[in-house]
N, C-alpha and C. Protein backbone atom coordinates (compact mmCIF):
# COMPACT_ATOMS: atom_id res chain seq x y z
N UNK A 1 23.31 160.54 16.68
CA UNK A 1 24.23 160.74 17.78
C UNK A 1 23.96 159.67 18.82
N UNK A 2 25.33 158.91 19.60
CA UNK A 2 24.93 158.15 19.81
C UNK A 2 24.87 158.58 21.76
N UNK A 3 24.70 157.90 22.29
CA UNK A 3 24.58 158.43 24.03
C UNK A 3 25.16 157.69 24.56
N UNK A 4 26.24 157.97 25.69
CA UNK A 4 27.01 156.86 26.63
C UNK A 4 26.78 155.84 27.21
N UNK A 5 26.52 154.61 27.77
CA UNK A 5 26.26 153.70 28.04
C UNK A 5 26.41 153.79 29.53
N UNK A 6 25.80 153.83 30.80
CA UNK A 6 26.14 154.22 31.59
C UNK A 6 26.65 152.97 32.51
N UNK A 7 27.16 152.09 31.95
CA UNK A 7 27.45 150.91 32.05
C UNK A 7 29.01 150.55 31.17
N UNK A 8 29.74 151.72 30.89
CA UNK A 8 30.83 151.99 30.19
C UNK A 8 32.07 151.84 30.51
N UNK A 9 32.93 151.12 30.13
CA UNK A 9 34.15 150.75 31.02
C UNK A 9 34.69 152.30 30.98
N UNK A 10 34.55 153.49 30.03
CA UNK A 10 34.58 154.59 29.81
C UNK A 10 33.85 155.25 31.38
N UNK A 11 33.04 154.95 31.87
CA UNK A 11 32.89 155.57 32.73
C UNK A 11 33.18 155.04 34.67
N UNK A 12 33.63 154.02 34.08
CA UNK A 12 34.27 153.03 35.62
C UNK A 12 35.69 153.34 35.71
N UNK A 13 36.08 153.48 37.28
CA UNK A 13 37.33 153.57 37.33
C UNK A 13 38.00 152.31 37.60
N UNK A 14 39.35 151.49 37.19
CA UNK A 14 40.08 150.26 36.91
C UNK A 14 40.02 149.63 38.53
N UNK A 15 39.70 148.67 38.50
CA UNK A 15 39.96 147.66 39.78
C UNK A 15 40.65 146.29 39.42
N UNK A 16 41.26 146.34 40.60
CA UNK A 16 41.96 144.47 40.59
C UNK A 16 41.59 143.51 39.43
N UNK A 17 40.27 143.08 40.08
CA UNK A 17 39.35 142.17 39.42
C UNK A 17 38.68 142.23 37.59
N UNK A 18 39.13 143.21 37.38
CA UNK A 18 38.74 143.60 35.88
C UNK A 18 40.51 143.19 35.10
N UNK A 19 41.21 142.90 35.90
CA UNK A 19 42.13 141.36 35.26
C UNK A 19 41.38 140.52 34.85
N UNK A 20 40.41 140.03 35.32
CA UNK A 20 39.38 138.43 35.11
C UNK A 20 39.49 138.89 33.68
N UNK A 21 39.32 140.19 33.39
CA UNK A 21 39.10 140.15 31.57
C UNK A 21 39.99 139.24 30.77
N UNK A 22 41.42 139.66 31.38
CA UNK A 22 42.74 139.19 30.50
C UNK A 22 42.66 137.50 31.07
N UNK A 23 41.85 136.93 31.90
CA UNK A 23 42.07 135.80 32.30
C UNK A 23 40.91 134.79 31.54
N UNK A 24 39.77 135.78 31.58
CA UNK A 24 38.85 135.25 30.11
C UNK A 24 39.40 134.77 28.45
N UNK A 25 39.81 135.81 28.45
CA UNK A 25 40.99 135.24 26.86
C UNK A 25 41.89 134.31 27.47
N UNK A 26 43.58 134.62 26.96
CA UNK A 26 44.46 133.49 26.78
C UNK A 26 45.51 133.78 27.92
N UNK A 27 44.59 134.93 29.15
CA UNK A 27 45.52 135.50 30.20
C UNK A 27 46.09 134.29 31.34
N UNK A 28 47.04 134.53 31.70
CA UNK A 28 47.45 133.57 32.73
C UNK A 28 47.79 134.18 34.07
N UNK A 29 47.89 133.79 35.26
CA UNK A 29 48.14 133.90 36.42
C UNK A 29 48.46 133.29 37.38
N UNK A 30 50.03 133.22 38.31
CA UNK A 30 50.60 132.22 38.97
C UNK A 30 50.88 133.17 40.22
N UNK A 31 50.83 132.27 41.17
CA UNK A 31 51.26 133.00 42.21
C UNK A 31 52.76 132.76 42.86
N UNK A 32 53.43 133.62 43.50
CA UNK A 32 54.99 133.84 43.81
C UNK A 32 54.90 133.93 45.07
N UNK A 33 55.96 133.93 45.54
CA UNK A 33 56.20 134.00 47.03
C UNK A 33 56.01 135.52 47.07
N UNK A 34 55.75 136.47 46.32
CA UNK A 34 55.64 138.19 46.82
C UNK A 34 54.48 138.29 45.97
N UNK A 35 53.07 137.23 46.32
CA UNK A 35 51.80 137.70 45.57
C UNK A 35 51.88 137.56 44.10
N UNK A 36 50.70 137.32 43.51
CA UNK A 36 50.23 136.73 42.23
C UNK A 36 50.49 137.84 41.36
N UNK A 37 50.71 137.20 39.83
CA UNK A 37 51.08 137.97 38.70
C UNK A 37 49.29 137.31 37.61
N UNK A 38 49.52 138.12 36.97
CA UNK A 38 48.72 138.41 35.62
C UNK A 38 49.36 138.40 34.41
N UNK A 39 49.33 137.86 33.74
CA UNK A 39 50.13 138.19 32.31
C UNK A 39 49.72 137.97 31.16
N UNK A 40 49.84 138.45 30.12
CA UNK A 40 49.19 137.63 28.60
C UNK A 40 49.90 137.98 27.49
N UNK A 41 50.10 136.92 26.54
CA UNK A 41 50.72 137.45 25.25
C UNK A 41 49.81 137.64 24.50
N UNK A 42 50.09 138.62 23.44
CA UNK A 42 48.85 139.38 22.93
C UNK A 42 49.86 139.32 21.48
N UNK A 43 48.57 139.49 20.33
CA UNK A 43 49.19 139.95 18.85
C UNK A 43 50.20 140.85 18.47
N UNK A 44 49.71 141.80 18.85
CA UNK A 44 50.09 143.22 18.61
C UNK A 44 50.77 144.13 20.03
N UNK A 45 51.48 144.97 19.47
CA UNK A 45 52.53 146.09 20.87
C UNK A 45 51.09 146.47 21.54
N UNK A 46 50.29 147.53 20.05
CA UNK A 46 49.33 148.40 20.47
C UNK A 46 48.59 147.35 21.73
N UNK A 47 48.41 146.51 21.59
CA UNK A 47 47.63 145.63 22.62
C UNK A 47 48.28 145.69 23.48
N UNK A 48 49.44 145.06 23.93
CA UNK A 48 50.26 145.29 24.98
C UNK A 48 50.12 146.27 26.11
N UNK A 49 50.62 147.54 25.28
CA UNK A 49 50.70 148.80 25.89
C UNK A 49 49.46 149.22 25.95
N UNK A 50 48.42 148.78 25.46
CA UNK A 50 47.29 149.70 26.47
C UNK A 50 46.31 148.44 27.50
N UNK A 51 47.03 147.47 27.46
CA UNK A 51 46.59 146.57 28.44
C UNK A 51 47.50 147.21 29.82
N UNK A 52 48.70 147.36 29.55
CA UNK A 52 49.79 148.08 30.74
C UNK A 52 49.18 149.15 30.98
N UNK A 53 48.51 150.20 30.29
CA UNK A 53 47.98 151.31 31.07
C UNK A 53 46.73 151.10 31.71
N UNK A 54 45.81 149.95 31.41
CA UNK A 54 44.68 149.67 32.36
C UNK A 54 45.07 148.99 33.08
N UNK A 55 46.44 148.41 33.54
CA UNK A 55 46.86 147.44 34.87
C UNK A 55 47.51 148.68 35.42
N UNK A 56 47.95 149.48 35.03
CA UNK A 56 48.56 150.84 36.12
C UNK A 56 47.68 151.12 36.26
N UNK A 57 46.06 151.86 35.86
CA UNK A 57 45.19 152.20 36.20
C UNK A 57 44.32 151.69 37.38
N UNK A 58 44.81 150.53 37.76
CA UNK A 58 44.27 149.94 38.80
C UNK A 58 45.36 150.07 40.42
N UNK A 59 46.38 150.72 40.10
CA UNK A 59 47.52 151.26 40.89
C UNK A 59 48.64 150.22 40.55
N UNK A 60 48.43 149.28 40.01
CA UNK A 60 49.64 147.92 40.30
C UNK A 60 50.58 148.83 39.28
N UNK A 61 51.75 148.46 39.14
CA UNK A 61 52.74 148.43 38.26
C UNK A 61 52.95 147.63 37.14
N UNK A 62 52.72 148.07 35.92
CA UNK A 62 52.74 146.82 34.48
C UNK A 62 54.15 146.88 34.27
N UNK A 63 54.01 146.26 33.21
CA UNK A 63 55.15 146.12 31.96
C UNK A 63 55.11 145.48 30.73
N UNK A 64 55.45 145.62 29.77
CA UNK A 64 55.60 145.20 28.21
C UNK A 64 56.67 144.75 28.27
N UNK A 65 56.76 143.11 27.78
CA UNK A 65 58.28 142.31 27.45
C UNK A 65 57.33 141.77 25.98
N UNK A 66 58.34 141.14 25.55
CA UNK A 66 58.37 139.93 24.26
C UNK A 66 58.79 139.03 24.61
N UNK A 67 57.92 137.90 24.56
CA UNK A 67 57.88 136.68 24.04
C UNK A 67 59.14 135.72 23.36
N UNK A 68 59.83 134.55 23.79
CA UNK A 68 60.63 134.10 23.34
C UNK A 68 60.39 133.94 21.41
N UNK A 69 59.48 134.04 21.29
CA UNK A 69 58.70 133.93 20.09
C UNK A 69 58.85 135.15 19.13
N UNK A 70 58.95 136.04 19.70
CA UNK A 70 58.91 137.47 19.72
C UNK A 70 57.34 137.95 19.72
N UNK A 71 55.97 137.55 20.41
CA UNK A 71 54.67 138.20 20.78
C UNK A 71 55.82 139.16 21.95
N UNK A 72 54.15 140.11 21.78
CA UNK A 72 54.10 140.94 22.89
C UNK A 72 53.82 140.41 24.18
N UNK A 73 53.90 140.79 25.39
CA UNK A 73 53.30 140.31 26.15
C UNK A 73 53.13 141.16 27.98
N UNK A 74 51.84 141.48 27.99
CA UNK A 74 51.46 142.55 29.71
C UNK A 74 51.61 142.05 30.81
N UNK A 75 52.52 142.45 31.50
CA UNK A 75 51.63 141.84 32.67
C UNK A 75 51.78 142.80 33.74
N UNK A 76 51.16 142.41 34.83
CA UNK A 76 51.18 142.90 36.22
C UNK A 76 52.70 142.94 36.96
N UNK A 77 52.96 143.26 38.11
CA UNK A 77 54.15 142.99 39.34
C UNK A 77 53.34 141.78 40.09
N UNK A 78 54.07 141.12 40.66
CA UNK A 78 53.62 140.22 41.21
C UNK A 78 53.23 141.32 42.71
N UNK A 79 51.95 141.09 43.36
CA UNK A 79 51.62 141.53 44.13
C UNK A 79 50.53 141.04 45.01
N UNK A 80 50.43 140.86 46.32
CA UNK A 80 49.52 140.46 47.15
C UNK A 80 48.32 140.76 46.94
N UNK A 81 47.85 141.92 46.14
CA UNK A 81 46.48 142.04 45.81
C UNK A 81 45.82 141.41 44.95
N UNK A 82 46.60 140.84 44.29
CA UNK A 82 46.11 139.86 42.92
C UNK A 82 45.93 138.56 43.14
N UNK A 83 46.63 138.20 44.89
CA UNK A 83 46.01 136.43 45.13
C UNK A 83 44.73 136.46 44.93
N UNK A 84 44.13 136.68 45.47
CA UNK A 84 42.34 136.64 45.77
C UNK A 84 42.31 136.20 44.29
N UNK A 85 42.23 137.30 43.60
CA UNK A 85 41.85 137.09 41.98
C UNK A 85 42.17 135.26 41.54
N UNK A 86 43.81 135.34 41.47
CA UNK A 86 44.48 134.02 41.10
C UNK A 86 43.79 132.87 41.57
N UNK A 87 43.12 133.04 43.14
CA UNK A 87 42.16 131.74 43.30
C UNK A 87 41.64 131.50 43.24
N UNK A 88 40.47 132.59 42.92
CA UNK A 88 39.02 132.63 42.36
C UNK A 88 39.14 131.85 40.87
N UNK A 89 40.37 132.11 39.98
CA UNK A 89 40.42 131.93 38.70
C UNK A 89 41.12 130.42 38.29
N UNK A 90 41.51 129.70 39.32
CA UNK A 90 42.38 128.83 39.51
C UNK A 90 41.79 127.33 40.56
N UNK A 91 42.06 126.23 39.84
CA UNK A 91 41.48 125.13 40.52
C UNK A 91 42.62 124.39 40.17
N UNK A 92 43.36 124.10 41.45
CA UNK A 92 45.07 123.34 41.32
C UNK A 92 45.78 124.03 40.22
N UNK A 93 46.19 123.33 39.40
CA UNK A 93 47.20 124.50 38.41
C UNK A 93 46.04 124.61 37.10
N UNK A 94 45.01 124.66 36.86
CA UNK A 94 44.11 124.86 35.64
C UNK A 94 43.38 125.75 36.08
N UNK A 95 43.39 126.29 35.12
CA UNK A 95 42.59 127.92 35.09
C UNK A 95 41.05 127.12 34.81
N UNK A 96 40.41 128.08 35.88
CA UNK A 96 38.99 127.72 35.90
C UNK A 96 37.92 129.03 35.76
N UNK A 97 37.35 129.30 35.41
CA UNK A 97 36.24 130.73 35.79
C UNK A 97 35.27 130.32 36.94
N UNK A 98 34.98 131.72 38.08
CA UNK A 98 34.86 131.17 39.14
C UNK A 98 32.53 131.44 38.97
N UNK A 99 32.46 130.59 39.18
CA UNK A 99 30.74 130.26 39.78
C UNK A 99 30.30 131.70 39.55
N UNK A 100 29.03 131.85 38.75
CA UNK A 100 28.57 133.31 38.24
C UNK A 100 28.97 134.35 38.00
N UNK A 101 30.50 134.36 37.64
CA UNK A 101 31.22 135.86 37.47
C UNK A 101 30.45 136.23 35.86
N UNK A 102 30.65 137.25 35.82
CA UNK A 102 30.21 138.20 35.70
C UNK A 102 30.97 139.22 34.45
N UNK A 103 31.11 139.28 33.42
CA UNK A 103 32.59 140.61 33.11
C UNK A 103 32.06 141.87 33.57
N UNK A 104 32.66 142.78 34.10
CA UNK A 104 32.16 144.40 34.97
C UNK A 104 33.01 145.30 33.50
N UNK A 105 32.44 146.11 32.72
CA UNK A 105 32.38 146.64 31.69
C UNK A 105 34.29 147.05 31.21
N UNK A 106 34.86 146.94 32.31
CA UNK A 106 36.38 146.89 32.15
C UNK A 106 37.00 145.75 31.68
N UNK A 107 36.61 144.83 32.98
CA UNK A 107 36.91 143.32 32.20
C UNK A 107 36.61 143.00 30.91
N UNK A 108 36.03 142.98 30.50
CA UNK A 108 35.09 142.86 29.31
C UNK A 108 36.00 144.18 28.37
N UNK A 109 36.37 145.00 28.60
CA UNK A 109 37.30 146.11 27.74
C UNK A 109 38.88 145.64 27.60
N UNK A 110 39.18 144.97 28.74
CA UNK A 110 40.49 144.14 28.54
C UNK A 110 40.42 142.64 27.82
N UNK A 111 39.13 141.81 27.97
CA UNK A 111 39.23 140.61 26.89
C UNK A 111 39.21 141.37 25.74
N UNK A 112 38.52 142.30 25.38
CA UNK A 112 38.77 142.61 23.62
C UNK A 112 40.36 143.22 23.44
N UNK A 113 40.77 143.89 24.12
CA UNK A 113 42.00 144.37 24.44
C UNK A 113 43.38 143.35 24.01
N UNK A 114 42.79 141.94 24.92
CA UNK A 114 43.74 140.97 24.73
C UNK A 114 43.41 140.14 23.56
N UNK A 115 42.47 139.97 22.98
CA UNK A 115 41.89 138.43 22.18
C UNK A 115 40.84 139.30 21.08
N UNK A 116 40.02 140.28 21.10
CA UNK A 116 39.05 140.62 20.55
C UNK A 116 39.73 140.65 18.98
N UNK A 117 39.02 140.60 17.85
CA UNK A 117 38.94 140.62 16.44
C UNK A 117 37.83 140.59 15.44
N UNK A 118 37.83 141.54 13.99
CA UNK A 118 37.01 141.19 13.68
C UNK A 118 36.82 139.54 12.67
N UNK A 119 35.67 139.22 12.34
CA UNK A 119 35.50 138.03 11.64
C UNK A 119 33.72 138.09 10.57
N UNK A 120 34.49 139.51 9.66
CA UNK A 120 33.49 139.81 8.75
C UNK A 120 32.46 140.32 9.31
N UNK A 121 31.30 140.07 9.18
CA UNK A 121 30.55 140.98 10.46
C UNK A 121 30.16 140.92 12.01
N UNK A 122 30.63 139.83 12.14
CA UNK A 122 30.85 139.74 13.13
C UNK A 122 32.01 139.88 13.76
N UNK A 123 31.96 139.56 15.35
CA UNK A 123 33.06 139.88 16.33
C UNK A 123 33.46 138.50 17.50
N UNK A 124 34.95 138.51 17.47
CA UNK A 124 35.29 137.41 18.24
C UNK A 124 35.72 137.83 19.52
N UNK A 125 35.55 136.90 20.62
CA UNK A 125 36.11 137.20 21.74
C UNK A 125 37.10 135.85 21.86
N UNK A 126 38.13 136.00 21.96
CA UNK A 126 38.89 135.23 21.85
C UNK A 126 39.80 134.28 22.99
N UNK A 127 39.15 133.13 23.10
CA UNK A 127 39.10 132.00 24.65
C UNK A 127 40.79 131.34 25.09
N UNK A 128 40.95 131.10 25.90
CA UNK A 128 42.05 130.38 26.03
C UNK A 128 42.05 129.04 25.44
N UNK A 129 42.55 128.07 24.06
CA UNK A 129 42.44 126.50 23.87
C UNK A 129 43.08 126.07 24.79
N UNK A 130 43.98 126.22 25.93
CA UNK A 130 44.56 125.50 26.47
C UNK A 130 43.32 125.10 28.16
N UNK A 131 42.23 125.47 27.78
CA UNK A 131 41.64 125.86 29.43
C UNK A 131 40.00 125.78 28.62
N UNK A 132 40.02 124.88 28.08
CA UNK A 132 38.51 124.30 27.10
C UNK A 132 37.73 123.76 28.43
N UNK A 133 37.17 124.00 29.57
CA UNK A 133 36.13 124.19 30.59
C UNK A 133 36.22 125.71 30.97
N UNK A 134 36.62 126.48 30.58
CA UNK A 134 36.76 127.62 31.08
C UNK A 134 35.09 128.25 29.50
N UNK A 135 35.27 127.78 28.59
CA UNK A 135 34.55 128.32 27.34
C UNK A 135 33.00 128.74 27.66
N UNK A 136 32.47 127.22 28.02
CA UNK A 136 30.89 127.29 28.04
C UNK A 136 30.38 128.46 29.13
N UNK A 137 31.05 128.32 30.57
CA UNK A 137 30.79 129.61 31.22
C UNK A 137 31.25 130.84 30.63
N UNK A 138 32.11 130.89 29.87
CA UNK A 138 32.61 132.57 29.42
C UNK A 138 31.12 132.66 28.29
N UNK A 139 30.49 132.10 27.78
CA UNK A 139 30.05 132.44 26.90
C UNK A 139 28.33 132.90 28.14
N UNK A 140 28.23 132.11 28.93
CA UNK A 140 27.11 132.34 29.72
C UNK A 140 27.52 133.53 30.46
N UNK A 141 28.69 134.26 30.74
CA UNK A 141 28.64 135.43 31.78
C UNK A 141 28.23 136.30 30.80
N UNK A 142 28.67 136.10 29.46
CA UNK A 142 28.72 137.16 28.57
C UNK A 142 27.05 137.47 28.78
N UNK A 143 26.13 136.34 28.18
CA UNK A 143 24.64 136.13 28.36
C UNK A 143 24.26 137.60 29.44
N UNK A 144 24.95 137.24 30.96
CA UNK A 144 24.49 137.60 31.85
C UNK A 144 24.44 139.33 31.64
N UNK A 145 25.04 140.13 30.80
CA UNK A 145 25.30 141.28 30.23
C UNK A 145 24.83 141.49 29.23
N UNK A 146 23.78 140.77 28.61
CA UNK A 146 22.95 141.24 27.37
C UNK A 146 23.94 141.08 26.09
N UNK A 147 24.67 140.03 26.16
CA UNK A 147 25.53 140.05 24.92
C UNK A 147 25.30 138.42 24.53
N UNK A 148 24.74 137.56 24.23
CA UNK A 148 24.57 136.34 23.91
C UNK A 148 25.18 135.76 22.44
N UNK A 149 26.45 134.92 22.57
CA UNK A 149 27.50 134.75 21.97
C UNK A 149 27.36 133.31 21.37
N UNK A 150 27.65 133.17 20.33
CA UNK A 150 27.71 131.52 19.85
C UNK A 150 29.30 131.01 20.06
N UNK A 151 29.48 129.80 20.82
CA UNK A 151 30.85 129.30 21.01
C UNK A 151 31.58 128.52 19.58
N UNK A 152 32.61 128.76 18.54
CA UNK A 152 33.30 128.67 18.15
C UNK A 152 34.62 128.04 18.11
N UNK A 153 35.21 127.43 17.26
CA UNK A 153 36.50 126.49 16.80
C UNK A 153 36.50 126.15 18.50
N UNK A 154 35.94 124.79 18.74
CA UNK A 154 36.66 124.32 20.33
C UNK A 154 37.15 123.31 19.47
N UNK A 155 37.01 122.87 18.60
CA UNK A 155 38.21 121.59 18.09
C UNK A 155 39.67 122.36 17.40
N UNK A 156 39.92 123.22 17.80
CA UNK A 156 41.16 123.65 17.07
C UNK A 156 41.64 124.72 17.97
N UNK A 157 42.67 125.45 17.56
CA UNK A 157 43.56 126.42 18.31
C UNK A 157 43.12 127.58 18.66
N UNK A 158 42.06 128.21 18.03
CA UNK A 158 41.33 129.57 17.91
C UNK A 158 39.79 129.07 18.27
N UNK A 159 39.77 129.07 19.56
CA UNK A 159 38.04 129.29 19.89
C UNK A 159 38.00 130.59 19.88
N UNK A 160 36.59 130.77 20.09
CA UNK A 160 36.47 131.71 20.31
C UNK A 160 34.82 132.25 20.83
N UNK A 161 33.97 133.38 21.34
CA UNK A 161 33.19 133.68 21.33
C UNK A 161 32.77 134.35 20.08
N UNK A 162 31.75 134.38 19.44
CA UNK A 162 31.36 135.28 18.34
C UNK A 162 30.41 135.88 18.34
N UNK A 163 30.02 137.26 18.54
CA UNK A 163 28.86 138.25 18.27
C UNK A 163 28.93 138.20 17.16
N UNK A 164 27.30 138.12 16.92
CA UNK A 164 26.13 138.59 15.80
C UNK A 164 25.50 139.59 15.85
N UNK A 165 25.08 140.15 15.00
CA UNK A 165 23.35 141.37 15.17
C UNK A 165 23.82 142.39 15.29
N UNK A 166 23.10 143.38 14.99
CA UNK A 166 23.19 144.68 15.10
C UNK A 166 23.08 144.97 16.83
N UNK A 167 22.05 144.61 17.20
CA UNK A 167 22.39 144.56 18.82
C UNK A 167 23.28 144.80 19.78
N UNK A 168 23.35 143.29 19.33
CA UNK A 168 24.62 142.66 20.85
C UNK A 168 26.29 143.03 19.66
N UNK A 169 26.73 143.71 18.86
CA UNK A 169 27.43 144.13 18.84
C UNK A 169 27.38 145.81 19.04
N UNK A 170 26.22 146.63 19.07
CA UNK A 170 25.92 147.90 19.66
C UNK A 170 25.98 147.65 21.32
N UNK A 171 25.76 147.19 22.10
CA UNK A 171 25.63 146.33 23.17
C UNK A 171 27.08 146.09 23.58
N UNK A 172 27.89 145.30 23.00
CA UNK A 172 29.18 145.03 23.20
C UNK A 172 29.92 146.78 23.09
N UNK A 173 29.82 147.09 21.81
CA UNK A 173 30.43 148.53 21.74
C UNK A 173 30.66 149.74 22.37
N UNK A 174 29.04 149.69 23.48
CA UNK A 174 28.91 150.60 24.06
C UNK A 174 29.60 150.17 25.15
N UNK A 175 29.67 148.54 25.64
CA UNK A 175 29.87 148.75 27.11
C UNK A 175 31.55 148.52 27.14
N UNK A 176 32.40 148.43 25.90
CA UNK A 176 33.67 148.52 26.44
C UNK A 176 34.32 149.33 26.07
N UNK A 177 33.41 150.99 25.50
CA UNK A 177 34.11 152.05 25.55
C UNK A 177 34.78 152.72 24.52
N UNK A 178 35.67 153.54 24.32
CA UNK A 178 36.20 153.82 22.97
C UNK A 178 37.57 153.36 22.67
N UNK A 179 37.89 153.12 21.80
CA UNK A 179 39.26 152.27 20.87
C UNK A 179 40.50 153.49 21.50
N UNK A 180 41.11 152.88 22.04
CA UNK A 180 42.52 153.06 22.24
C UNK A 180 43.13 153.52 20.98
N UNK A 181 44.34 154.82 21.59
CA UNK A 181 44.27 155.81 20.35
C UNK A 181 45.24 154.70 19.56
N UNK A 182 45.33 155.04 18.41
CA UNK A 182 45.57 154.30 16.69
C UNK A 182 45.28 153.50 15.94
N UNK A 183 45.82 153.76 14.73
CA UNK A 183 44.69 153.00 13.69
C UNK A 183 44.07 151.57 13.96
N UNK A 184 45.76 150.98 14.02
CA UNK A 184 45.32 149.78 14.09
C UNK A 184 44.08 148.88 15.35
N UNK A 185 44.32 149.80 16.44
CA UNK A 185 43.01 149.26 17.72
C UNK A 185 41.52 149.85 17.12
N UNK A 186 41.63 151.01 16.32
CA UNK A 186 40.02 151.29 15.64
C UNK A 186 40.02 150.01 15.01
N UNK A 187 40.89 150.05 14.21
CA UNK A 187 40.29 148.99 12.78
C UNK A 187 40.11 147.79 14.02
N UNK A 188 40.81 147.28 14.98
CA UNK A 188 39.93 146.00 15.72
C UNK A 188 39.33 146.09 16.57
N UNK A 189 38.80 147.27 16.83
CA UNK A 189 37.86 147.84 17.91
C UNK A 189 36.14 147.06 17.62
N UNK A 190 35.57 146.64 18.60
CA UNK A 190 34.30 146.22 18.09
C UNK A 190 33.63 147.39 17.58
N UNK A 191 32.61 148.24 16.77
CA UNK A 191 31.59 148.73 15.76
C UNK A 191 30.59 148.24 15.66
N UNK A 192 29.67 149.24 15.87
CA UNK A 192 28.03 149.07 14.79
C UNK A 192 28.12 149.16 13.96
């Protein structure tokens, strides 16, 4: 039997800043004349829609559209509470990660949310290619949380972070909680 992690996005309630998750993967964020948006296209609906219920969970208002492409894709309302975030995450128009952040066990529940997969026994966290200085720090905040990640495909379209070990994927598992209900988010849910 296993015991809660008291460090559990399962046991934190949703804030602003646990966007940084969706901004760790392939999330984007621009700001409007009525306050900054969040958004990301994601694989799958199931992703979508339970990225929209942890951005309502934080009080903002989501939504689920598609992609000219036809992806899914979450985002926020554009809203004044989300500048702060947008500039912390943002250096002129290139997404940057800001000086020792940190993922807070939510964030870190929304990058797997948006990008996470498996890759045989191991587990990917999945980086933005378009924002390749953003990588080497995502892989060091991860560090900073007891999850120490090898960086992956930066010469191609799919970087990514990758957990190893029985560990730091028990470690990862515990701290972002339990799989969003249906099959398909178990089957890509991180596991021991």
């Amino acid at each position: 039997m296993s015991q809660m992690s008291l460090f559990s996005a399962d046991t934190e309630d949703p804030v602003i800043d646990d966007l940084a998750g969706l901004l760790a993967a392939q999330g984007q964020s621009v700001h409007t004349d009525f306050g900054a948006r969040v958004s990301v296209v994601v694989s799958a609906q199931w992703r979508a829609d339970a990225i929209a219920a942890d951005i309502a969970g934080t009080g903002l208002e989501a939504e689920t559209l598609t992609s000219e492409e036809g992806s899914p894709i979450a985002r926020t309302e554009a809203n004044p509470r989300i500048t702060a975030l947008h500039r912390r995450w943002s250096s002129g128009a290139v997404k940057s990660m800001p000086d020792g952040w940190t993922p807070s066990a939510r964030a870190l529940r929304l990058w797997v949310l948006a990008a996470g997969r498996h890759d045989g026994p191991h587990y990917l966290l999945g980086l933005d290619y378009s924002a390749p200085g953003t990588h080497a720090p995502l892989a060091t905040a991860l560090m900073r949380v007891g999850i120490a990640p090898t960086l992956i495909g930066v010469r191609g379209h799919a970087p990514a972070l990758r957990v190893s070990g029985r560990k730091r994927l028990a470690r990862l598992h515990e701290t972002v909680g339990a799989a969003p209900v249906g099959t398909d988010a178990r089957q890509a849910w991180p596991r021991t």
